[in-house]
PDB file of N, CA and C in Angstrom:
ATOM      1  N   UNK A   1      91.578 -45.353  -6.459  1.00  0.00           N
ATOM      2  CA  UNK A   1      92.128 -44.098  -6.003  1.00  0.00           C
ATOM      3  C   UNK A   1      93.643 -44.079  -6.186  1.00  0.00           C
ATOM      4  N   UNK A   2      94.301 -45.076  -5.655  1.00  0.00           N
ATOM      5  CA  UNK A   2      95.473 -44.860  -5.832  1.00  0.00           C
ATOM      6  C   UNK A   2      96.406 -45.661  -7.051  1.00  0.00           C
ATOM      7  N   UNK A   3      95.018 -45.857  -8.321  1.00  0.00           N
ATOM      8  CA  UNK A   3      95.456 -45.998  -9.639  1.00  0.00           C
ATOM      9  C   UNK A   3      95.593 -44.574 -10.161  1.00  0.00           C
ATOM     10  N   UNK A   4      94.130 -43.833  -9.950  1.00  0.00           N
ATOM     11  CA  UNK A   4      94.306 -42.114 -10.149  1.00  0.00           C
ATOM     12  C   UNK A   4      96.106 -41.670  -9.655  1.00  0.00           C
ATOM     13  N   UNK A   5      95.935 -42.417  -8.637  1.00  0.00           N
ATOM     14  CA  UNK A   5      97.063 -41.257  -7.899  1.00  0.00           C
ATOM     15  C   UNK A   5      98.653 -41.353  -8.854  1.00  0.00           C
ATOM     16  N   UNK A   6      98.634 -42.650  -9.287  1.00  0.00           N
ATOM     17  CA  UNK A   6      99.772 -42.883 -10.041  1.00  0.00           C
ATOM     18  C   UNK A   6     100.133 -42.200 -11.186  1.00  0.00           C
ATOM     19  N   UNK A   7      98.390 -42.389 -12.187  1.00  0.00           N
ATOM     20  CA  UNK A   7      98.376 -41.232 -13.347  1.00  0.00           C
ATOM     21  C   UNK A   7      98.592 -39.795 -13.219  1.00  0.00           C
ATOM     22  N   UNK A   8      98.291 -39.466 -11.683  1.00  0.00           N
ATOM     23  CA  UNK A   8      98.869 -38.053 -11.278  1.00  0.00           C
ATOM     24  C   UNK A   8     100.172 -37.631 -11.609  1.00  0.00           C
ATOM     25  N   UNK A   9     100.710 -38.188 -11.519  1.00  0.00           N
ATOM     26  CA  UNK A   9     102.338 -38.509 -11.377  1.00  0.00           C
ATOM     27  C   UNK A   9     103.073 -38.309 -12.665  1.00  0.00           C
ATOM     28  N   UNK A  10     102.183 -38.642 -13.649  1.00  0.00           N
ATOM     29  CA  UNK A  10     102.525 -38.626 -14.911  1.00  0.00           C
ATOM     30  C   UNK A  10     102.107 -37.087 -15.865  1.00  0.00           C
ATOM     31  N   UNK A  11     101.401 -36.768 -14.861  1.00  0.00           N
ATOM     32  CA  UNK A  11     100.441 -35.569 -15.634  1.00  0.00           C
ATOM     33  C   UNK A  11     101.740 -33.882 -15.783  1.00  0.00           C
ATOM     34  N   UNK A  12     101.761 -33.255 -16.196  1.00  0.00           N
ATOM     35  CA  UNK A  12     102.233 -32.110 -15.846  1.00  0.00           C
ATOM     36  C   UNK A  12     102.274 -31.492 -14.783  1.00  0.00           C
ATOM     37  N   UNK A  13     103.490 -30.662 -14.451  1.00  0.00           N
ATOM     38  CA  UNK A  13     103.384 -29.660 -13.158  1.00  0.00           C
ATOM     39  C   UNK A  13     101.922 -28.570 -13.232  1.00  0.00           C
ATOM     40  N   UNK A  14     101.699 -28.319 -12.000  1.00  0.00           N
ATOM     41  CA  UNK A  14      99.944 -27.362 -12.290  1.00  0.00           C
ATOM     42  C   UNK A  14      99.106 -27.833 -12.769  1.00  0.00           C
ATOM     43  N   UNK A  15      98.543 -29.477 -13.136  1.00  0.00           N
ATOM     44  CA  UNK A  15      97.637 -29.390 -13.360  1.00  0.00           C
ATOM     45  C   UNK A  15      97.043 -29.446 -12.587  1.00  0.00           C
ATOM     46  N   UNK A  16      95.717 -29.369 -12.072  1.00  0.00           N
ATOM     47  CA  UNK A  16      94.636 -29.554 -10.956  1.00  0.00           C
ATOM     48  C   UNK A  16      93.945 -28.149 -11.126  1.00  0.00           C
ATOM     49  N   UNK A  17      92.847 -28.491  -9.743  1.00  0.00           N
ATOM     50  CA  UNK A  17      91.975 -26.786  -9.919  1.00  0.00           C
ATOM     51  C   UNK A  17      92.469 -26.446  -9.144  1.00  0.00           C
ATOM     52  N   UNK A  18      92.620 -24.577  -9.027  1.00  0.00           N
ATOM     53  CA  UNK A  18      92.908 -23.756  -7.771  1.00  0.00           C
ATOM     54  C   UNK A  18      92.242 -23.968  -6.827  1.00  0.00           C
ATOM     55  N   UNK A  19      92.610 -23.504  -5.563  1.00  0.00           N
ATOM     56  CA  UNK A  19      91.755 -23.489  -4.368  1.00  0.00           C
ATOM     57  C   UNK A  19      90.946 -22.821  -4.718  1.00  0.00           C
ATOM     58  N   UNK A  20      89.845 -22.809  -4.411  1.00  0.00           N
ATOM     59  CA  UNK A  20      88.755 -21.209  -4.570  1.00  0.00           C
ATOM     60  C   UNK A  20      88.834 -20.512  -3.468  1.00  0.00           C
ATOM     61  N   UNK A  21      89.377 -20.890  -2.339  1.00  0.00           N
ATOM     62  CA  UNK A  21      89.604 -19.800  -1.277  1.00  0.00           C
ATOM     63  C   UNK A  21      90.322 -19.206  -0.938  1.00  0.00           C
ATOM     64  N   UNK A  22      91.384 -19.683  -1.648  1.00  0.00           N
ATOM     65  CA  UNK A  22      93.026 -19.311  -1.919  1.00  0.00           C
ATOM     66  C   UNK A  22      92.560 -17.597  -3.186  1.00  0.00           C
ATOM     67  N   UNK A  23      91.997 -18.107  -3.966  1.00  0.00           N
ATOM     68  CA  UNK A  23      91.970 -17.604  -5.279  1.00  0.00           C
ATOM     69  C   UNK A  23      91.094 -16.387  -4.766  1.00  0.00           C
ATOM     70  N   UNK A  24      90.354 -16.378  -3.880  1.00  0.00           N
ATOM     71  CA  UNK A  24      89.302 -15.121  -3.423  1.00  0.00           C
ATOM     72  C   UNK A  24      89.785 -14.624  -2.641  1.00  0.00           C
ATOM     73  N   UNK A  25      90.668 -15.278  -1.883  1.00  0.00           N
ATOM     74  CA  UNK A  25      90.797 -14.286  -0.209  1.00  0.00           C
ATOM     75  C   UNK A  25      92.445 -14.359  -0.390  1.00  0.00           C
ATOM     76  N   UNK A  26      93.096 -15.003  -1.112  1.00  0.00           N
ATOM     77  CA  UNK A  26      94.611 -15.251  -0.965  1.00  0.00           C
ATOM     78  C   UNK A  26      95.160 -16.077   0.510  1.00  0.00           C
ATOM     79  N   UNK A  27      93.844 -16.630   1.198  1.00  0.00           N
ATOM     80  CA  UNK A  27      94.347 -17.541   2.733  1.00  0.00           C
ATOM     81  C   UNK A  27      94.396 -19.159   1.798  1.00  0.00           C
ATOM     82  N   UNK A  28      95.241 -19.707   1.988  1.00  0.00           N
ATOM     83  CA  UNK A  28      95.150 -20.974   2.167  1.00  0.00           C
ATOM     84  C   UNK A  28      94.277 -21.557   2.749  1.00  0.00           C
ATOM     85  N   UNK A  29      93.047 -23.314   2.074  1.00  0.00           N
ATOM     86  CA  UNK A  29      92.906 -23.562   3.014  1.00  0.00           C
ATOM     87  C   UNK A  29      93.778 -25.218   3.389  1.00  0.00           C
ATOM     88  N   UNK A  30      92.835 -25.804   4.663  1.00  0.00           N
ATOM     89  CA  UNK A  30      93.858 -26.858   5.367  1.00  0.00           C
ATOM     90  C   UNK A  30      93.907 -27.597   4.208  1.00  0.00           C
ATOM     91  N   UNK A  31      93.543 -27.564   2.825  1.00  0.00           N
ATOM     92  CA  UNK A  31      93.803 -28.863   2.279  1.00  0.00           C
ATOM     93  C   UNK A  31      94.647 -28.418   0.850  1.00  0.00           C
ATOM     94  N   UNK A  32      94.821 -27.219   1.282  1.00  0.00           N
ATOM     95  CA  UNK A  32      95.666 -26.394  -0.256  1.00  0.00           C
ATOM     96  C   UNK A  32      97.459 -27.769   0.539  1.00  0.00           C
ATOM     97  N   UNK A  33      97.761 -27.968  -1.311  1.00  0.00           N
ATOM     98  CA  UNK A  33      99.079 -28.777  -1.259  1.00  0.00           C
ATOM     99  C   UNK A  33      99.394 -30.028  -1.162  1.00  0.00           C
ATOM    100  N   UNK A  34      97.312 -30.740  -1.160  1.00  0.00           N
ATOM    101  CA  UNK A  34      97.213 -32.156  -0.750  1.00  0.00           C
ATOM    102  C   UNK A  34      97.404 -32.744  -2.228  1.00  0.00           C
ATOM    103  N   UNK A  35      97.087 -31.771  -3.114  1.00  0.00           N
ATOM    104  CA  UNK A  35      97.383 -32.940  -4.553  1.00  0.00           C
ATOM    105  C   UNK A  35      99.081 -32.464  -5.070  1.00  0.00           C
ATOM    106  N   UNK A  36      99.891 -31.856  -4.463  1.00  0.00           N
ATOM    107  CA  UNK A  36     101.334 -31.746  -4.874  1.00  0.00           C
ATOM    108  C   UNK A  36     101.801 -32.777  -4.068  1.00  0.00           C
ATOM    109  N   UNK A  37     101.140 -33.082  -2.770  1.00  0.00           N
ATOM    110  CA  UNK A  37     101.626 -33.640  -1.483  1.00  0.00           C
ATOM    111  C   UNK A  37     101.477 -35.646  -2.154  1.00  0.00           C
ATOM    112  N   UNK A  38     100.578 -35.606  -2.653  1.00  0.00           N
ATOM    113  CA  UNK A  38     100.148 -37.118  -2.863  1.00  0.00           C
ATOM    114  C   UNK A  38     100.804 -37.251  -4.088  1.00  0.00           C
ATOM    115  N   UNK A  39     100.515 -36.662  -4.759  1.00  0.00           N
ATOM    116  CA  UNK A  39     101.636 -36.465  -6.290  1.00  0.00           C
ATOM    117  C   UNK A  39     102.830 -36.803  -5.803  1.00  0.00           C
ATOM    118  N   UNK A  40     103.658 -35.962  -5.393  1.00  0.00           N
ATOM    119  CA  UNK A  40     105.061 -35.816  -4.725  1.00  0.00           C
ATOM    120  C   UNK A  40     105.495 -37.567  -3.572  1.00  0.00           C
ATOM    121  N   UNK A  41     104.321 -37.946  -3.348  1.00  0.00           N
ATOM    122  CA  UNK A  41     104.734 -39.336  -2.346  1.00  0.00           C
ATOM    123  C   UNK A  41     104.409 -40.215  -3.105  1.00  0.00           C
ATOM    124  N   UNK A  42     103.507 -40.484  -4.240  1.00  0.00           N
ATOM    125  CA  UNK A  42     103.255 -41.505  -5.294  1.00  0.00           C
ATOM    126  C   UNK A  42     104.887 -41.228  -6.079  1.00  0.00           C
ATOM    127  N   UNK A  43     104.944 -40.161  -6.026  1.00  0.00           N
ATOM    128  CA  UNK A  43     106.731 -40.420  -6.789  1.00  0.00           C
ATOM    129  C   UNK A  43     108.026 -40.695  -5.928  1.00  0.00           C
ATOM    130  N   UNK A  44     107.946 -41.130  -4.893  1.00  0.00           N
ATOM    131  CA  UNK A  44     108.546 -41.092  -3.842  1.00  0.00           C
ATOM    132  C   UNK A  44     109.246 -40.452  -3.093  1.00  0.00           C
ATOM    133  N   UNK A  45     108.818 -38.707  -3.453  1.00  0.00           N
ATOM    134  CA  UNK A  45     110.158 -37.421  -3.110  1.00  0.00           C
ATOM    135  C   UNK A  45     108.917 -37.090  -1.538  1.00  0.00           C
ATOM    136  N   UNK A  46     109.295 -38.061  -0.724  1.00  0.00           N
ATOM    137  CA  UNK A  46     108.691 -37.411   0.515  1.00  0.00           C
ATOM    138  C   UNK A  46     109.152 -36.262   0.794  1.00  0.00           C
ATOM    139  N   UNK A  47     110.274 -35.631   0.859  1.00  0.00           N
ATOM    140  CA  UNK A  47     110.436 -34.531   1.409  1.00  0.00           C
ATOM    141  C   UNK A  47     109.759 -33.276   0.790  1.00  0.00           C
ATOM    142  N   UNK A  48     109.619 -33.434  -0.463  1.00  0.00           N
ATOM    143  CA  UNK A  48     108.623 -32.746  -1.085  1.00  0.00           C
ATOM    144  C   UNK A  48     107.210 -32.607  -0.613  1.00  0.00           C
ATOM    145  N   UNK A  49     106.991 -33.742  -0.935  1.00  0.00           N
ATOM    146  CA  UNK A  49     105.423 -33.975   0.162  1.00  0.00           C
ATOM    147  C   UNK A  49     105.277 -33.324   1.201  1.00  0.00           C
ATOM    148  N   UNK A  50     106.219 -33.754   2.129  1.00  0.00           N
ATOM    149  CA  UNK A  50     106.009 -33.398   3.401  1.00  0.00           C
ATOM    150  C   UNK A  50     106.039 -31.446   3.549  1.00  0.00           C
ATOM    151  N   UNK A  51     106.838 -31.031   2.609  1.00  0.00           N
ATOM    152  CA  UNK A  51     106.844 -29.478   2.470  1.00  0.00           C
ATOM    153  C   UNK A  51     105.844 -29.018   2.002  1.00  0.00           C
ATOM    154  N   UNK A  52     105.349 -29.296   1.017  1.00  0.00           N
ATOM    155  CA  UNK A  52     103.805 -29.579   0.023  1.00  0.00           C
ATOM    156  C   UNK A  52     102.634 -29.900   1.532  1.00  0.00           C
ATOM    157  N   UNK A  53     102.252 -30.531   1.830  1.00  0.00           N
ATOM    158  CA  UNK A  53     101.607 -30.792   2.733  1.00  0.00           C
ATOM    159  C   UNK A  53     101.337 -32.108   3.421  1.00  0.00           C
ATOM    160  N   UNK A  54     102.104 -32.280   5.053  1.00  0.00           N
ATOM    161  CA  UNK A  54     102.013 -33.828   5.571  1.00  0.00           C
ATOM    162  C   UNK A  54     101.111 -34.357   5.405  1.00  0.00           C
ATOM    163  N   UNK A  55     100.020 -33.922   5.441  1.00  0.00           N
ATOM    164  CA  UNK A  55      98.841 -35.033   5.351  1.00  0.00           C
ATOM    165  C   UNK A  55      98.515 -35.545   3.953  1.00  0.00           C
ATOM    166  N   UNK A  56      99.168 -35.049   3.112  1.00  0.00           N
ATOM    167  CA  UNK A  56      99.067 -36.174   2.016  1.00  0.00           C
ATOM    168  C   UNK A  56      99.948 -37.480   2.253  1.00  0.00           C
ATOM    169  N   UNK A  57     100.988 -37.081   2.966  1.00  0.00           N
ATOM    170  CA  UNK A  57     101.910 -38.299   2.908  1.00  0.00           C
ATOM    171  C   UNK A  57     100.663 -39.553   3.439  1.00  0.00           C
ATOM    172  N   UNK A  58      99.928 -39.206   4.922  1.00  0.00           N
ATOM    173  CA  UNK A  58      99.278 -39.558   5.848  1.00  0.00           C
ATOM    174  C   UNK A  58      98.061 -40.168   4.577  1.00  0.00           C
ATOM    175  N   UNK A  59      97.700 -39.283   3.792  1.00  0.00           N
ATOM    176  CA  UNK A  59      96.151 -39.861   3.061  1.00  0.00           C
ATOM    177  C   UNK A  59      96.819 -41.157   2.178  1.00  0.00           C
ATOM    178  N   UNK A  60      98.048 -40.751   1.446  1.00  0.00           N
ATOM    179  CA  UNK A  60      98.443 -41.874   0.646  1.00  0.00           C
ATOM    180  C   UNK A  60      98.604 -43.064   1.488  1.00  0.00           C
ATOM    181  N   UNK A  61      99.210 -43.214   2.782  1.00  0.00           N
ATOM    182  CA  UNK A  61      99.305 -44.869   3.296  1.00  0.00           C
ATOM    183  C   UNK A  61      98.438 -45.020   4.033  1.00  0.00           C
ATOM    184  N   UNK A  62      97.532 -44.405   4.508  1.00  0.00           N
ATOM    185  CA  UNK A  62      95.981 -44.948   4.890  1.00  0.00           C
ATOM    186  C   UNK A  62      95.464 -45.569   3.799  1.00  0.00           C
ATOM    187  N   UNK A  63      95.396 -44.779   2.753  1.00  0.00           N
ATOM    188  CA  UNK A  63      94.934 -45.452   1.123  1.00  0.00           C
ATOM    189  C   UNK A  63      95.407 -47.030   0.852  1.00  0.00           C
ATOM    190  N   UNK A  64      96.653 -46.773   1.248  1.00  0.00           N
ATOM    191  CA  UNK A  64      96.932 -48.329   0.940  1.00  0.00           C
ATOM    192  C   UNK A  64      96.881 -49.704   2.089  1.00  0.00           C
ATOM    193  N   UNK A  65      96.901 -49.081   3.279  1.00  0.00           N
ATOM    194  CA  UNK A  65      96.504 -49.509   4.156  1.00  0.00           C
ATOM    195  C   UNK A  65      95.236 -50.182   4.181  1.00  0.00           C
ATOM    196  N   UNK A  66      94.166 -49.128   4.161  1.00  0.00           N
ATOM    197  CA  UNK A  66      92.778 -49.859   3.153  1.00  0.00           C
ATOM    198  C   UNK A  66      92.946 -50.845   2.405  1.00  0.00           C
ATOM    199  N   UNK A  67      93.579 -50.164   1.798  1.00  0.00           N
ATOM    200  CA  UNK A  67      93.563 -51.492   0.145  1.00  0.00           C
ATOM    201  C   UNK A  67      94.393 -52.520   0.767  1.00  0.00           C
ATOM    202  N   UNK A  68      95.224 -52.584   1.544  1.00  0.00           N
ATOM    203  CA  UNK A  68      95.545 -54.528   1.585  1.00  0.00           C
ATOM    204  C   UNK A  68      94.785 -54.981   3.120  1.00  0.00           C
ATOM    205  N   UNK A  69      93.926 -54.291   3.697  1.00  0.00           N
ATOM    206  CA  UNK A  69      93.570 -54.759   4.976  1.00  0.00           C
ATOM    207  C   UNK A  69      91.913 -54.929   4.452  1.00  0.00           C
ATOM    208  N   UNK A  70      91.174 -54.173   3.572  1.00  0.00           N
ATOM    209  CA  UNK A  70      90.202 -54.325   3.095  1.00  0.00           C
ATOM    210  C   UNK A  70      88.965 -54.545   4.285  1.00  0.00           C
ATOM    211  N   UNK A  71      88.947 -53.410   4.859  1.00  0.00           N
ATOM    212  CA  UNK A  71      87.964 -53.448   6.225  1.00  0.00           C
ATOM    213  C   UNK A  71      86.905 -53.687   5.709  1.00  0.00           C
ATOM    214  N   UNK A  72      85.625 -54.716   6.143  1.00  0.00           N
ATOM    215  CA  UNK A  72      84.266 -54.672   5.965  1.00  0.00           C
ATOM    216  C   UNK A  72      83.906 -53.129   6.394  1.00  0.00           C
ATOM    217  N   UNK A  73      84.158 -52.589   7.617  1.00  0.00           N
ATOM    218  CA  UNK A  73      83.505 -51.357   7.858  1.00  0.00           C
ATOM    219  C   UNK A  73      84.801 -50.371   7.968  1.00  0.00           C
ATOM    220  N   UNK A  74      84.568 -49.344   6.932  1.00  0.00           N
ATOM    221  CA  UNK A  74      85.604 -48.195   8.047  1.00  0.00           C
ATOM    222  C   UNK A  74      85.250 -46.895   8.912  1.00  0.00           C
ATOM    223  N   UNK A  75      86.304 -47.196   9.453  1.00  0.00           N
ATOM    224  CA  UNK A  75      86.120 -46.466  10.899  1.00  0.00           C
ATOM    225  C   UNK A  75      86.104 -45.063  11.042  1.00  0.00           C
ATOM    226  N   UNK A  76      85.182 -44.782  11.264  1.00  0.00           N
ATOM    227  CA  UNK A  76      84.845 -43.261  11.054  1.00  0.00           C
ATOM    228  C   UNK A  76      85.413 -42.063  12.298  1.00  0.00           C
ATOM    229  N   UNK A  77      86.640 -41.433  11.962  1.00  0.00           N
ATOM    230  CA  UNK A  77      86.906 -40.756  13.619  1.00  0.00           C
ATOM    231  C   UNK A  77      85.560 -39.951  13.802  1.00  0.00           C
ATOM    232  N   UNK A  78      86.025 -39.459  15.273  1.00  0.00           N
ATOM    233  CA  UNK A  78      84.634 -38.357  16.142  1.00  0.00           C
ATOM    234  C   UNK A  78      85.825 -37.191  15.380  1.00  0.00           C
ATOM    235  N   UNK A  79      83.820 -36.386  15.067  1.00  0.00           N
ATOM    236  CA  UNK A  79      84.096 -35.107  14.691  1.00  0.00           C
ATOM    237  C   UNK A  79      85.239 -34.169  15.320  1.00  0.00           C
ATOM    238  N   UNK A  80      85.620 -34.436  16.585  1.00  0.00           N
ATOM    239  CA  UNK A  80      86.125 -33.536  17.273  1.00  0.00           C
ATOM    240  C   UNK A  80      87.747 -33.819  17.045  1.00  0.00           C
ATOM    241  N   UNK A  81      88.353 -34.708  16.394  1.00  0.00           N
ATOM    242  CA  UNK A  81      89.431 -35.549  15.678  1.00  0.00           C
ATOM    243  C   UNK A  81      89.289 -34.907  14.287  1.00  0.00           C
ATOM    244  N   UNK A  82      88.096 -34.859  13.531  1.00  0.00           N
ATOM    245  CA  UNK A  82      88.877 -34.469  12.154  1.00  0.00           C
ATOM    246  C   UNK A  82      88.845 -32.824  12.411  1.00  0.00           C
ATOM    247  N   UNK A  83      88.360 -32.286  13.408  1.00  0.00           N
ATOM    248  CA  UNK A  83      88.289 -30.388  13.459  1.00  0.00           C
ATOM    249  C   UNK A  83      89.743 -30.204  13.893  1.00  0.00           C
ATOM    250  N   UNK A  84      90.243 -31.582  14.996  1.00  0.00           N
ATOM    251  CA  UNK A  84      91.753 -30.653  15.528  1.00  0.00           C
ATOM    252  C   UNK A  84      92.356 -31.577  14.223  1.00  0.00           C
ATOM    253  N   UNK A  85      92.408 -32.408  13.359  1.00  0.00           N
ATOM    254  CA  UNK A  85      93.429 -32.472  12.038  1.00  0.00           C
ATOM    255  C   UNK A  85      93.158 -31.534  11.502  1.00  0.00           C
ATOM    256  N   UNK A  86      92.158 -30.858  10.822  1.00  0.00           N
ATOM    257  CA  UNK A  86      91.493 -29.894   9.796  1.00  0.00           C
ATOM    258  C   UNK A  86      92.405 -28.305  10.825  1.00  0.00           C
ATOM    259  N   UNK A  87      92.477 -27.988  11.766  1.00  0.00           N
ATOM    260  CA  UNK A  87      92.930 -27.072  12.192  1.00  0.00           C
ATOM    261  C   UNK A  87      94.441 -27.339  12.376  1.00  0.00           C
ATOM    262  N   UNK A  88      95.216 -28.181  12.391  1.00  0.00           N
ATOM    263  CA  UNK A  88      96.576 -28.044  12.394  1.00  0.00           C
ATOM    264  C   UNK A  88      96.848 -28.002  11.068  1.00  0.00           C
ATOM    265  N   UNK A  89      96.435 -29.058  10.231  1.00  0.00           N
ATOM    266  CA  UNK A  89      96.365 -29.007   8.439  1.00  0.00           C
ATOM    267  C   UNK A  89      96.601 -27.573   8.254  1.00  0.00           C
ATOM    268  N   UNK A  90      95.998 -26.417   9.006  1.00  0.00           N
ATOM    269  CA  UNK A  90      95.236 -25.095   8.278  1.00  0.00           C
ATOM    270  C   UNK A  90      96.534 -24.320   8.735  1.00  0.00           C
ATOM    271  N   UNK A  91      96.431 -23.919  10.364  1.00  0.00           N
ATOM    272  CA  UNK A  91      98.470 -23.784  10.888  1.00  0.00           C
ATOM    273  C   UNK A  91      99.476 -23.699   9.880  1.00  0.00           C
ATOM    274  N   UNK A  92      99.614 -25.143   9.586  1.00  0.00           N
ATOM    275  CA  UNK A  92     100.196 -25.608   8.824  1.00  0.00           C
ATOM    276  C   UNK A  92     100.573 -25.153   7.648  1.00  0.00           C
ATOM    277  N   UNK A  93      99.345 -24.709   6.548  1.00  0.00           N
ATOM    278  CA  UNK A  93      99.454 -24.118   5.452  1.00  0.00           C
ATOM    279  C   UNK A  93     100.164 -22.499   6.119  1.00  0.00           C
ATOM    280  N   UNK A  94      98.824 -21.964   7.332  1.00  0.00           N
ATOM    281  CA  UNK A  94      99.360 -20.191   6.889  1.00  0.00           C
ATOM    282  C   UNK A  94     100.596 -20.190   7.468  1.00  0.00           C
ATOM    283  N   UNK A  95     101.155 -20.985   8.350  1.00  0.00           N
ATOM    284  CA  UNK A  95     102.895 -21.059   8.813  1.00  0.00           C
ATOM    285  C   UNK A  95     104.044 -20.906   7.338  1.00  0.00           C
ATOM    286  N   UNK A  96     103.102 -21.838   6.362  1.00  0.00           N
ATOM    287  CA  UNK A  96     103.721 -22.700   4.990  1.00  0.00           C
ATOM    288  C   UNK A  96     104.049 -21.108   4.298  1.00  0.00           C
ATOM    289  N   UNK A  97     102.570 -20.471   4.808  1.00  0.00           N
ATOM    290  CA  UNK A  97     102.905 -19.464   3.564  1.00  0.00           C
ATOM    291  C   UNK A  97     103.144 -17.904   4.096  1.00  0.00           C
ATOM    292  N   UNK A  98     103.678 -17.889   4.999  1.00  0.00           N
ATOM    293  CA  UNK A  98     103.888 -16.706   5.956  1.00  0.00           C
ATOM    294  C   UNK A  98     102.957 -15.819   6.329  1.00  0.00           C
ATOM    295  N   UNK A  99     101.620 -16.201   6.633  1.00  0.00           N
ATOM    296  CA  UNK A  99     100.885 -15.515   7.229  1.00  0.00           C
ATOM    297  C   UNK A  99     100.417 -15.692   8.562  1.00  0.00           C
ATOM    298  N   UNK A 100     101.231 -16.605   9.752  1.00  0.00           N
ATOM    299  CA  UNK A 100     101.299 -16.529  10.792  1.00  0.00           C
ATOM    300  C   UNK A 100     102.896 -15.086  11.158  1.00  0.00           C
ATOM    301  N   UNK A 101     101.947 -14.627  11.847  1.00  0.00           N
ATOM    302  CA  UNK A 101     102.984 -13.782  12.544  1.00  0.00           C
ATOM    303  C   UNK A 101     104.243 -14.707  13.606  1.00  0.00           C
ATOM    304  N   UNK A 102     105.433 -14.222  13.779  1.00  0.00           N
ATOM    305  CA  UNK A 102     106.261 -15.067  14.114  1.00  0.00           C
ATOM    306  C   UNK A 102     106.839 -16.400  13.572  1.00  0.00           C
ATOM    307  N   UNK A 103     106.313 -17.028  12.709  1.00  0.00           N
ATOM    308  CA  UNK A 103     106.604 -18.168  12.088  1.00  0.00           C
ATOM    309  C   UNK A 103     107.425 -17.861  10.510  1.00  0.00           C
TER     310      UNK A 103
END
């Protein structure tokens, strides 16, 4: 994975697929910005990332975290942990892209 992630790095600006939910409804979803976000921290411009979307920063050093701790089992959070990440992730984007009112 995070051999992919390196060749990312190398690839052109835009490549990847659109969101499809982005592309139908124009909403972001929580995971629109995760491949600019991991792109952007495999090259080391965190601040990019982090504007792009934090939780890539977060997926890239779990990734490697994995890879030098090499768990026999990994640890699976409770559903109710990845719905409140998956819902701030989502915040996050429509804040990103001005479709929260007030933000």
């Amino acid at each position: 994975m995070l051999g992919a992630g390196l060749v990312l790095t190398r690839l052109p600006a835009g490549t990847g697929l659109p969101c499809p939910l982005r592309a139908i409804t124009g909403v972001p979803c929580p995971l629109c910005g995760m491949t600019t976000s991991v792109k952007a921290t495999l090259a080391a411009h965190l601040g990019d990332a982090m504007a792009a979307n934090p939780a890539g920063v977060v997926a890239v050093v779990l990734a490697m975290v994995l890879l030098v701790t090499r768990p026999e089992r990994i640890p699976v959070p409770p559903v109710a942990v990845v719905v409140a990440v998956l819902g701030a992730m989502w915040l996050f984007e429509l804040a990103r892209f001005g479709l929260l009112p007030g933000f």
